[in-house]
Each structure stands twice: as C-alpha cells, then as structure tokens.
N, C-alpha and C. Protein backbone atom coordinates (compact mmCIF):
# COMPACT_ATOMS: atom_id res chain seq x y z
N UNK A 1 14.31 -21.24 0.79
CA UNK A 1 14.20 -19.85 0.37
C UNK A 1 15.62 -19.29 0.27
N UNK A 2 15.88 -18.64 -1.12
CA UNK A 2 17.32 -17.87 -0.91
C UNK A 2 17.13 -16.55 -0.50
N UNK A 3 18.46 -16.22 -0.34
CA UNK A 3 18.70 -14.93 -0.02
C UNK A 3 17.98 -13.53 -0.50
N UNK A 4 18.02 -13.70 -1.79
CA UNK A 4 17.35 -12.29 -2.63
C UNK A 4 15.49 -12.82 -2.26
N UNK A 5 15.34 -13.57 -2.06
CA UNK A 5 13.62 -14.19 -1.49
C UNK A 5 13.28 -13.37 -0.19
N UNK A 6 14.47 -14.00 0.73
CA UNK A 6 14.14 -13.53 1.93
C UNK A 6 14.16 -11.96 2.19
N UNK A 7 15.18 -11.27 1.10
CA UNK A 7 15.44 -10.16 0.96
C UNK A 7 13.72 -9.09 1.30
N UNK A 8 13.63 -9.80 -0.56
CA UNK A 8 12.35 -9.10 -1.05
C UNK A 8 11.04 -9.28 -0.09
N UNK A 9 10.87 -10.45 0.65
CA UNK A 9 10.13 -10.58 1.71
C UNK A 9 9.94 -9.86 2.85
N UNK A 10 10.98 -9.51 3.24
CA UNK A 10 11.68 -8.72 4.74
C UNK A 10 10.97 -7.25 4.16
N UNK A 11 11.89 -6.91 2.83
CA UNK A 11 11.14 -5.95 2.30
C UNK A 11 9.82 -5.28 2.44
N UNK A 12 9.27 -6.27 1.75
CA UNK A 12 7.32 -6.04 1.84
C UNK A 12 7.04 -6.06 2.57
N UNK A 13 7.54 -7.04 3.67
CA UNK A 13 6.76 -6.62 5.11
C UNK A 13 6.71 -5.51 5.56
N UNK A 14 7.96 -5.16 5.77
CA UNK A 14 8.35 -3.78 6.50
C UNK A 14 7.64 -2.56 5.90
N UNK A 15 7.40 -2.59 4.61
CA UNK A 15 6.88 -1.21 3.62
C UNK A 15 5.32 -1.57 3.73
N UNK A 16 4.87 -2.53 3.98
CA UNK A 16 3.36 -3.00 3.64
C UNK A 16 3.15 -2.49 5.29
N UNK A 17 3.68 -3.31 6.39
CA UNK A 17 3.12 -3.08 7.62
C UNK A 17 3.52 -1.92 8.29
N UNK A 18 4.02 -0.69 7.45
CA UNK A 18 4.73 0.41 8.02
C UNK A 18 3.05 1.45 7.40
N UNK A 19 2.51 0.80 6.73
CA UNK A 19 1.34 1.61 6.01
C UNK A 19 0.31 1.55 6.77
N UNK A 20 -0.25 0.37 7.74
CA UNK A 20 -0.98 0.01 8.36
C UNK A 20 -1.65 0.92 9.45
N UNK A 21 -0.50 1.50 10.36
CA UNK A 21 -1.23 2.61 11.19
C UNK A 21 -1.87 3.61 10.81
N UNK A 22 -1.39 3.90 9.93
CA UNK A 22 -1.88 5.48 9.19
C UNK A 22 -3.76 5.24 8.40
N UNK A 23 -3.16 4.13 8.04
CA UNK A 23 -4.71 2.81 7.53
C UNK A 23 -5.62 2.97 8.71
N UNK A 24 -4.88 2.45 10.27
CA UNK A 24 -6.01 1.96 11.05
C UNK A 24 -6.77 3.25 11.57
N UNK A 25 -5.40 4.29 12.15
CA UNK A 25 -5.95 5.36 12.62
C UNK A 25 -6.75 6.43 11.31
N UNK A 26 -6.82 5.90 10.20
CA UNK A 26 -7.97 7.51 9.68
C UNK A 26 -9.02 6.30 9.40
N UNK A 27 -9.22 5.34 9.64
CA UNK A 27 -10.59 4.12 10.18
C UNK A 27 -11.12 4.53 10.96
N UNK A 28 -10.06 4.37 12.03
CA UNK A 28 -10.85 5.00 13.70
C UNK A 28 -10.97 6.42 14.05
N UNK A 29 -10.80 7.32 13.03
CA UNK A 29 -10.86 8.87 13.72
C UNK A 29 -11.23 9.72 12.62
N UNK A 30 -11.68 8.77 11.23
CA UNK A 30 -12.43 9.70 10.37
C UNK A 30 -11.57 10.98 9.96
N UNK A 31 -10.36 11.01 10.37
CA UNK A 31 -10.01 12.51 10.20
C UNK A 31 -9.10 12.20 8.78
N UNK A 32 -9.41 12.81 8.16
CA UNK A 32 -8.58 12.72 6.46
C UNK A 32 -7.96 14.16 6.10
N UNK A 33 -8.03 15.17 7.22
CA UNK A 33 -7.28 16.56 7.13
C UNK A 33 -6.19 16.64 7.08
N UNK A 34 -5.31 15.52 7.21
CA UNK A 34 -3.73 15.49 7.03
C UNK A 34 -3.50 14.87 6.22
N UNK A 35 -4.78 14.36 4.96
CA UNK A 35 -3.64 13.48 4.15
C UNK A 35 -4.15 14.23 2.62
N UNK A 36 -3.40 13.73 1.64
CA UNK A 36 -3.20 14.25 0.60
C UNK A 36 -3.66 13.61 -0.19
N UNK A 37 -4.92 13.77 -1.00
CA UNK A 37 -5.42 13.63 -2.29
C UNK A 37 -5.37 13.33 -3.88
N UNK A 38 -4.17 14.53 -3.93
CA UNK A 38 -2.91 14.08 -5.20
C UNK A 38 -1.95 13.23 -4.42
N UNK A 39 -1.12 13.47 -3.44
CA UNK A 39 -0.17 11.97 -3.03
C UNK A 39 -1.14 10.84 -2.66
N UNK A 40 -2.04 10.66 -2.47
CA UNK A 40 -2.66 9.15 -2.41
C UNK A 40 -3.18 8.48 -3.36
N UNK A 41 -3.23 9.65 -4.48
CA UNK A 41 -3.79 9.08 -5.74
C UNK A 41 -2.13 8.79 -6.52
N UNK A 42 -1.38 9.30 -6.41
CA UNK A 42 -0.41 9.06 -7.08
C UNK A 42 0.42 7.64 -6.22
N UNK A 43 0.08 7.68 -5.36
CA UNK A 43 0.77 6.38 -4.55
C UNK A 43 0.33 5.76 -5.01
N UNK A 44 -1.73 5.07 -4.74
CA UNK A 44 -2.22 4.11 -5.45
C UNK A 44 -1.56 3.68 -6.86
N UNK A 45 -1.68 4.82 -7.62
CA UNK A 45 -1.03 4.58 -8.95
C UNK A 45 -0.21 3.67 -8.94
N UNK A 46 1.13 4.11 -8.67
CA UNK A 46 2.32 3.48 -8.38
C UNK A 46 2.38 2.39 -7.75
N UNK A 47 1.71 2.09 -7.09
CA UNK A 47 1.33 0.98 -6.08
C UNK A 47 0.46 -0.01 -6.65
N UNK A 48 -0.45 0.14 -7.67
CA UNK A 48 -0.80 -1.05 -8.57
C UNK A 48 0.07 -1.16 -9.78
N UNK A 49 0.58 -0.27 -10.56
CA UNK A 49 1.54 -0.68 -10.99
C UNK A 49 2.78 -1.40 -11.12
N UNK A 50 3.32 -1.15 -9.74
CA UNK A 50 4.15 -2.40 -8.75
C UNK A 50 3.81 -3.66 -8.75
N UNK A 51 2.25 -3.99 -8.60
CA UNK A 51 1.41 -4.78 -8.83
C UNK A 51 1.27 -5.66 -10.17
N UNK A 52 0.96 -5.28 -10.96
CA UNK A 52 1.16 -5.40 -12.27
C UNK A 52 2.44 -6.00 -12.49
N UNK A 53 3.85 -5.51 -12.10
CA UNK A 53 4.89 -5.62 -12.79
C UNK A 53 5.25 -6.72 -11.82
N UNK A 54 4.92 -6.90 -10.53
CA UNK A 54 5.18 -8.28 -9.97
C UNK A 54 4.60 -9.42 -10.62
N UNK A 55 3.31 -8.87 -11.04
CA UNK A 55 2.58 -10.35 -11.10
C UNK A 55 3.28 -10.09 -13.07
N UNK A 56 3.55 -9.64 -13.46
CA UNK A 56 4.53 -10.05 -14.82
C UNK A 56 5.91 -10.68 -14.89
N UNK A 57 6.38 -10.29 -13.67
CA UNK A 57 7.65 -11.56 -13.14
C UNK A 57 7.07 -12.48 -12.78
N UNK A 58 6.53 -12.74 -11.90
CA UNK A 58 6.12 -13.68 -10.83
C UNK A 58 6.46 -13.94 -10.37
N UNK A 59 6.96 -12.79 -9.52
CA UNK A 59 7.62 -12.12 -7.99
C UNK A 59 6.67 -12.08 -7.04
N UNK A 60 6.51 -12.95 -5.97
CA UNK A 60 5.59 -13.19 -4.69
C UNK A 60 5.58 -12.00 -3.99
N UNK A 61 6.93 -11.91 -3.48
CA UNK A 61 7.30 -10.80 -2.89
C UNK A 61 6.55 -9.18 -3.34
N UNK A 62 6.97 -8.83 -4.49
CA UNK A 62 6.43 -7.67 -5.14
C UNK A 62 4.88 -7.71 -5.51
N UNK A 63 4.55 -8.70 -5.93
CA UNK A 63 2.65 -8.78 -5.85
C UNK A 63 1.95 -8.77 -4.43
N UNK A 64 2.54 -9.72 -3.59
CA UNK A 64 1.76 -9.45 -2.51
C UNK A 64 1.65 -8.33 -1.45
N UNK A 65 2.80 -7.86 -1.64
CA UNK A 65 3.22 -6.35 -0.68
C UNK A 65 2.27 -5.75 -1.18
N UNK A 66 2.49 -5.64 -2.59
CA UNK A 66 1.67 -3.89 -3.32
C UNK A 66 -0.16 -4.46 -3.39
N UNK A 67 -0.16 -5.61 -3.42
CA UNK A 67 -1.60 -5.61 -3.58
C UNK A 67 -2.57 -5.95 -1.98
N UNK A 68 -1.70 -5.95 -0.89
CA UNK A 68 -2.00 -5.34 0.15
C UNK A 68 -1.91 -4.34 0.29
N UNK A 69 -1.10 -3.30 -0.29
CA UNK A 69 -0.58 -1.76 0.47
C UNK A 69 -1.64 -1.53 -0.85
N UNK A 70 -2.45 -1.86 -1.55
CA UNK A 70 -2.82 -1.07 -2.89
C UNK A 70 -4.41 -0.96 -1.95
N UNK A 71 -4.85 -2.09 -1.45
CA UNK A 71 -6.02 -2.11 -0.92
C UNK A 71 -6.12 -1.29 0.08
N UNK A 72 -4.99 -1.05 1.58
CA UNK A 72 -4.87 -0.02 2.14
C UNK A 72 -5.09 1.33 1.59
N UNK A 73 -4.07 1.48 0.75
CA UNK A 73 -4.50 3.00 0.60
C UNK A 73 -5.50 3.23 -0.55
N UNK A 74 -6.06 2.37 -1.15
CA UNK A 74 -7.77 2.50 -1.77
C UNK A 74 -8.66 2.87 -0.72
N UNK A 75 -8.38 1.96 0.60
CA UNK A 75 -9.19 2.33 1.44
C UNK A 75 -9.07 3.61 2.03
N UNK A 76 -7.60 4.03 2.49
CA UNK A 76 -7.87 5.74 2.73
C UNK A 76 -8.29 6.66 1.62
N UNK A 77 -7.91 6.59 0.35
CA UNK A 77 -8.62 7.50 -0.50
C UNK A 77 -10.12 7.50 -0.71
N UNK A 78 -10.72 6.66 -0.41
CA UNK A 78 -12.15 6.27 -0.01
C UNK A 78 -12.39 7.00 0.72
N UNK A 79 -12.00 7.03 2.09
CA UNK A 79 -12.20 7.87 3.29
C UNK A 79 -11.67 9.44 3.10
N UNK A 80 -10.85 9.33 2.63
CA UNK A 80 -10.15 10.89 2.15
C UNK A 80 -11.69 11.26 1.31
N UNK A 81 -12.54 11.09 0.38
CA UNK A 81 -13.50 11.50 -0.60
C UNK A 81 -14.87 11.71 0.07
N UNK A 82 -14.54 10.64 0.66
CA UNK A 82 -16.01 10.43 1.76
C UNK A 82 -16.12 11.99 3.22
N UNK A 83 -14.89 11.28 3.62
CA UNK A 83 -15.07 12.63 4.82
C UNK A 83 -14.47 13.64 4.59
N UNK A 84 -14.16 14.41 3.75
CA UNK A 84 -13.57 15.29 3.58
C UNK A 84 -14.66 16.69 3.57
C-alpha cells in the first residue's frame, strides 16, 4: 500500500467512524430534535455523490467510506421522518 492509499484510508476511517455515534445514539434514544432535515438531506446528497465519483475512479478508499457513511445517515433521516 502507498502513501496517498494509506492516506485516503486513514481518511475514511476517521470521517466514516466519527459519524457513528450520532448514528448509534438517535437508534437508541429515538430523539431526532437536534438534527436537521435540510442538512441530512443535503449530506446524504453529497455523500452518494462522493459515492458515485469513487466508484468512477475506482478509489476504494472514497467508495467505501461514503457508501458506509451514506447508509448511516439514510438511516438517521429515516428516523428523523419517522419520529419526528
């Protein structure tokens, strides 16, 4: 693995598993009163689009981050619609 690999790796982790709490805790506490509707829809956006443009390089790094963090926050906007 080179350098700009390990880079983009280190990367995704950190941005993908920095999303996770915010994921687990409105799972476990139903509460969707602090989050935002237009910013989660506009994240998703952006966030499969990321998607898209990795898997058009065929950049590991950039597809797999965003199409974990894309499923995360599908799943809070779910919950944002549902319990709100």
């Amino acid at each position: 693995m080179d350098i700009q690999d390990l880079i983009g790796y280190t990367a995704a982790t950190l941005t993908t598993v920095s999303f996770v709490p915010q994921a687990l805790k409105t799972f476990r506490t139903r509460d969707v009163s602090g989050i935002s509707l237009v910013m989660y829809s506009l994240f998703a956006t952006g966030v499969a689009l990321w998607l898209v443009y990795g898997v058009m390089l065929g950049e590991a790094p950039i597809y797999v981050a965003n199409a974990i963090t894309l499923a995360l926050a599908l799943a809070v906007l779910v919950m944002k619609l549902r319990y709100r």
